[in-house]
Protein backbone atom coordinates (compact mmCIF):
# COMPACT_ATOMS: atom_id res chain seq x y z
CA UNK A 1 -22.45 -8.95 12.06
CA UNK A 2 -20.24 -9.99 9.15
CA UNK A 3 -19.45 -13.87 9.69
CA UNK A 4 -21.73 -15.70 7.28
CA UNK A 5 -21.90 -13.13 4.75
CA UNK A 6 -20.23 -13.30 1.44
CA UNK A 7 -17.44 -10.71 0.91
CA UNK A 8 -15.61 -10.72 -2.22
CA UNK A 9 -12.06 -11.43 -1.88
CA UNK A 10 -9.11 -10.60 -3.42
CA UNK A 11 -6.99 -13.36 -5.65
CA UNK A 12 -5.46 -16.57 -4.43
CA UNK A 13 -2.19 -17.59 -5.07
CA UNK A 14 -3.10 -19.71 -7.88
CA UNK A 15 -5.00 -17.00 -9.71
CA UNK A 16 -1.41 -14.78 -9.76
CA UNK A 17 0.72 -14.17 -12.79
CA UNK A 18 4.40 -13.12 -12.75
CA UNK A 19 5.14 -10.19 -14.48
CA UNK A 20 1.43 -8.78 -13.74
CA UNK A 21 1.02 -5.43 -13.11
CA UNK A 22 -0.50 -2.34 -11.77
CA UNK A 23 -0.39 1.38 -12.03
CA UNK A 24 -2.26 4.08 -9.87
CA UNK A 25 -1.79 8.18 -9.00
CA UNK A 26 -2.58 9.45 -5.73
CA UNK A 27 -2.29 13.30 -4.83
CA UNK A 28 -1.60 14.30 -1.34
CA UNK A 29 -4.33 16.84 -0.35
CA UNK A 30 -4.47 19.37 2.45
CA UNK A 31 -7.32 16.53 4.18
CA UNK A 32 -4.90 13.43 4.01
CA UNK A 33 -2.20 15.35 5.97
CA UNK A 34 -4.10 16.44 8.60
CA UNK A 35 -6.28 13.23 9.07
CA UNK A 36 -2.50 11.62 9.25
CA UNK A 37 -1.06 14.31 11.16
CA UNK A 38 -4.55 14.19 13.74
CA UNK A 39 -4.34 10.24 13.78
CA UNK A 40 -0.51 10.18 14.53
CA UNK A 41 0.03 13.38 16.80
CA UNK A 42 2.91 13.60 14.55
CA UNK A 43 4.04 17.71 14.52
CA UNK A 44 7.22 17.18 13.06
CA UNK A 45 8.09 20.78 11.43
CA UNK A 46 9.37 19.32 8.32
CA UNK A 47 5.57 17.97 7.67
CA UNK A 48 3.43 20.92 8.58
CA UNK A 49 5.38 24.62 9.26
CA UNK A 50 6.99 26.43 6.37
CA UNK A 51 8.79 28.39 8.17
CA UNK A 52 11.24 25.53 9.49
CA UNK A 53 10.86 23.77 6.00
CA UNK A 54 12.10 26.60 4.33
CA UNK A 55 15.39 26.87 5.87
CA UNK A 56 16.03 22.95 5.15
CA UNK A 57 17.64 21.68 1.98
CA UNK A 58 13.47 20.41 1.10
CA UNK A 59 12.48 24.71 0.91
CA UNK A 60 9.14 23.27 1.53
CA UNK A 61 7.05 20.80 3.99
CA UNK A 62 7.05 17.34 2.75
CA UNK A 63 4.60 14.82 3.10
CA UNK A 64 5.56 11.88 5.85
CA UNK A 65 7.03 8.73 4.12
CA UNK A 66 4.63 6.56 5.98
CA UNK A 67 1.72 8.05 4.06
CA UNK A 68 3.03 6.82 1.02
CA UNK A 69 3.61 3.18 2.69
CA UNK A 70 0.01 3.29 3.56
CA UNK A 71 -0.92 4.00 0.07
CA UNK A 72 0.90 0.91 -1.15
CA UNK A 73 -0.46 -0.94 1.43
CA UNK A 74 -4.32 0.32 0.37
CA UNK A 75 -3.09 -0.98 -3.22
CA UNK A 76 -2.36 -4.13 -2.08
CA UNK A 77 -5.28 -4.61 -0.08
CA UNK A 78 -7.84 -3.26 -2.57
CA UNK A 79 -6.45 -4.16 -5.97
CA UNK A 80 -3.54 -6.62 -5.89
CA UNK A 81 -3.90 -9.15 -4.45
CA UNK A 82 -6.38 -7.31 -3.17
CA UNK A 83 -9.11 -8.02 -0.18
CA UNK A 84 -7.54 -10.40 2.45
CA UNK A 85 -4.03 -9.95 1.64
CA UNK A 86 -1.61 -8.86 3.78
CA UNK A 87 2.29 -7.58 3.93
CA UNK A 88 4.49 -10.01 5.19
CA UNK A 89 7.38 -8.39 4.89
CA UNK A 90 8.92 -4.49 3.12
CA UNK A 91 11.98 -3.21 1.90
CA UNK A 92 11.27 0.77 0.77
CA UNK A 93 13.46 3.67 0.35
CA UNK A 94 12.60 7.25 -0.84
CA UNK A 95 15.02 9.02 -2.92
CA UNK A 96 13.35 11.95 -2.97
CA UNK A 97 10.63 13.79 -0.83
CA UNK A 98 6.99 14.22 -2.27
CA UNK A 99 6.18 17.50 -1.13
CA UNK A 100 2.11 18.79 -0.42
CA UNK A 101 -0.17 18.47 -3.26
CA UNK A 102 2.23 16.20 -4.86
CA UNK A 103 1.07 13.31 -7.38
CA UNK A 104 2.59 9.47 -7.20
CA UNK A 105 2.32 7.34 -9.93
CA UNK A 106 2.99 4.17 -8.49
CA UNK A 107 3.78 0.93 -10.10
CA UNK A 108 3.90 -2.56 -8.58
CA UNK A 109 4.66 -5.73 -10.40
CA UNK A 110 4.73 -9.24 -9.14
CA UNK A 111 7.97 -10.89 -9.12
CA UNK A 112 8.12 -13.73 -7.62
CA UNK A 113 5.09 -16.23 -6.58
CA UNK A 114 5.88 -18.90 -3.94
CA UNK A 115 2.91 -21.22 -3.74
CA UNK A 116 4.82 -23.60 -0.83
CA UNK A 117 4.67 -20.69 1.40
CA UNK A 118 1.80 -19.47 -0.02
CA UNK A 119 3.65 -16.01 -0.64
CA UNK A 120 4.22 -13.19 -4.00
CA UNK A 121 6.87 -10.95 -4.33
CA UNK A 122 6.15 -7.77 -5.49
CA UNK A 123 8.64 -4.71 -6.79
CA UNK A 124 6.95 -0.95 -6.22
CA UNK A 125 7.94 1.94 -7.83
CA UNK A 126 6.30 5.79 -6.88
CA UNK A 127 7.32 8.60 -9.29
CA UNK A 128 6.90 12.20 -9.08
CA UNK A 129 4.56 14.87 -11.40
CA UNK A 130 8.73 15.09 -12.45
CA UNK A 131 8.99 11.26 -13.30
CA UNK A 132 11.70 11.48 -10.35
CA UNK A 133 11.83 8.54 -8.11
CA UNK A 134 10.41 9.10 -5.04
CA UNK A 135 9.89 5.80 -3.35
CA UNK A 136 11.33 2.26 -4.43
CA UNK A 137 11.08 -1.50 -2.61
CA UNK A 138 9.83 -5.12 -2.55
CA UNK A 139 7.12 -6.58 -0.84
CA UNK A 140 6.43 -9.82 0.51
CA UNK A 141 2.37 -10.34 0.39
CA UNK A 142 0.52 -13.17 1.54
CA UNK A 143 -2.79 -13.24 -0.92
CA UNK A 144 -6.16 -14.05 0.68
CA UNK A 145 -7.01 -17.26 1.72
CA UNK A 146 -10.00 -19.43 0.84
CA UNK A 147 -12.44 -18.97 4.32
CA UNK A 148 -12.87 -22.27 5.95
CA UNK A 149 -16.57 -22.79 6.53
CA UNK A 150 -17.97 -21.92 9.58
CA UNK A 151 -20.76 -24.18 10.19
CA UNK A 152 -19.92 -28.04 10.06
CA UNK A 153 -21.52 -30.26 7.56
CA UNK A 154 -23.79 -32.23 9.78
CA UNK A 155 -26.95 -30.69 8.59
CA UNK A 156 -25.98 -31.16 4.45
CA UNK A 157 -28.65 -34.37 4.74
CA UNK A 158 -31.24 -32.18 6.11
């Protein structure tokens, strides 16, 4: 059982900087598709049959925009803010497709910190192997909260 145990959170509001950054690469591998593909019983043919992607203006499967939404959302939860944070609120578009074995370079980069509603903006960027653009938006993140005790302090005398 986890409550009680120490578990090492991300960054609180106050600990935040505007203008910080971060940069990551993720390549889409055979496994990640079909662990999506499995988890969603998503078989749309422009993800998975080469046949049909091949006589679409993409020539080739391309790998499902939420995928790459999910990898900014494991950014956010691991490494900025990081553990306890969550998305409020996204605005994303993708220019261009990332196609199977593809690498992202993402970059985020905080924008905005509102410490009334206890809330960051953040801008994110993905580029192709190319440099192309392949994914752009803003974030609204709520950063992890300090835990409220769970035990009272009646027994601090003891």
């Amino acid at each position: 059982m986890l409550l009680g145990k120490k578990r090492k959170l991300g960054r609180k509001i106050e600990e935040i900087q505007t203008g910080e950054k971060l940069e990551l690469s993720e390549t889409i591998e055979d496994k990640d598709l079909l662990l999506y593909l499995g988890l969603t019983n998503d078989n749309n043919p422009l993800f998975i049959q080469h046949d049909y992607a091949s006589m679409t203006p993409f020539k080739k499967p391309i790998v499902p925009q939420v995928m790459l939404i999910g990898m900014v959302t494991a950014a956010v939860s691991k490494y900025l803010p990081g553990p306890g944070s969550s998305i409020k609120k996204q605005s994303l578009s993708f220019p261009k497709p990332v196609y199977h074995y593809g690498k992202v370079h993402f970059l985020f980069q905080v924008t905005d910190i509102d410490r009334e509603a206890y809330s960051i903006k953040m801008r994110v960027e993905g580029k192709n192997e190319k440099s192309e653009l392949v994914m752009e938006g803003e974030l609204e993140i709520c950063p992890p909260y300090q835990p409220k005790s769970i035990t009272s302090n009646t027994l601090d005398n003891f």
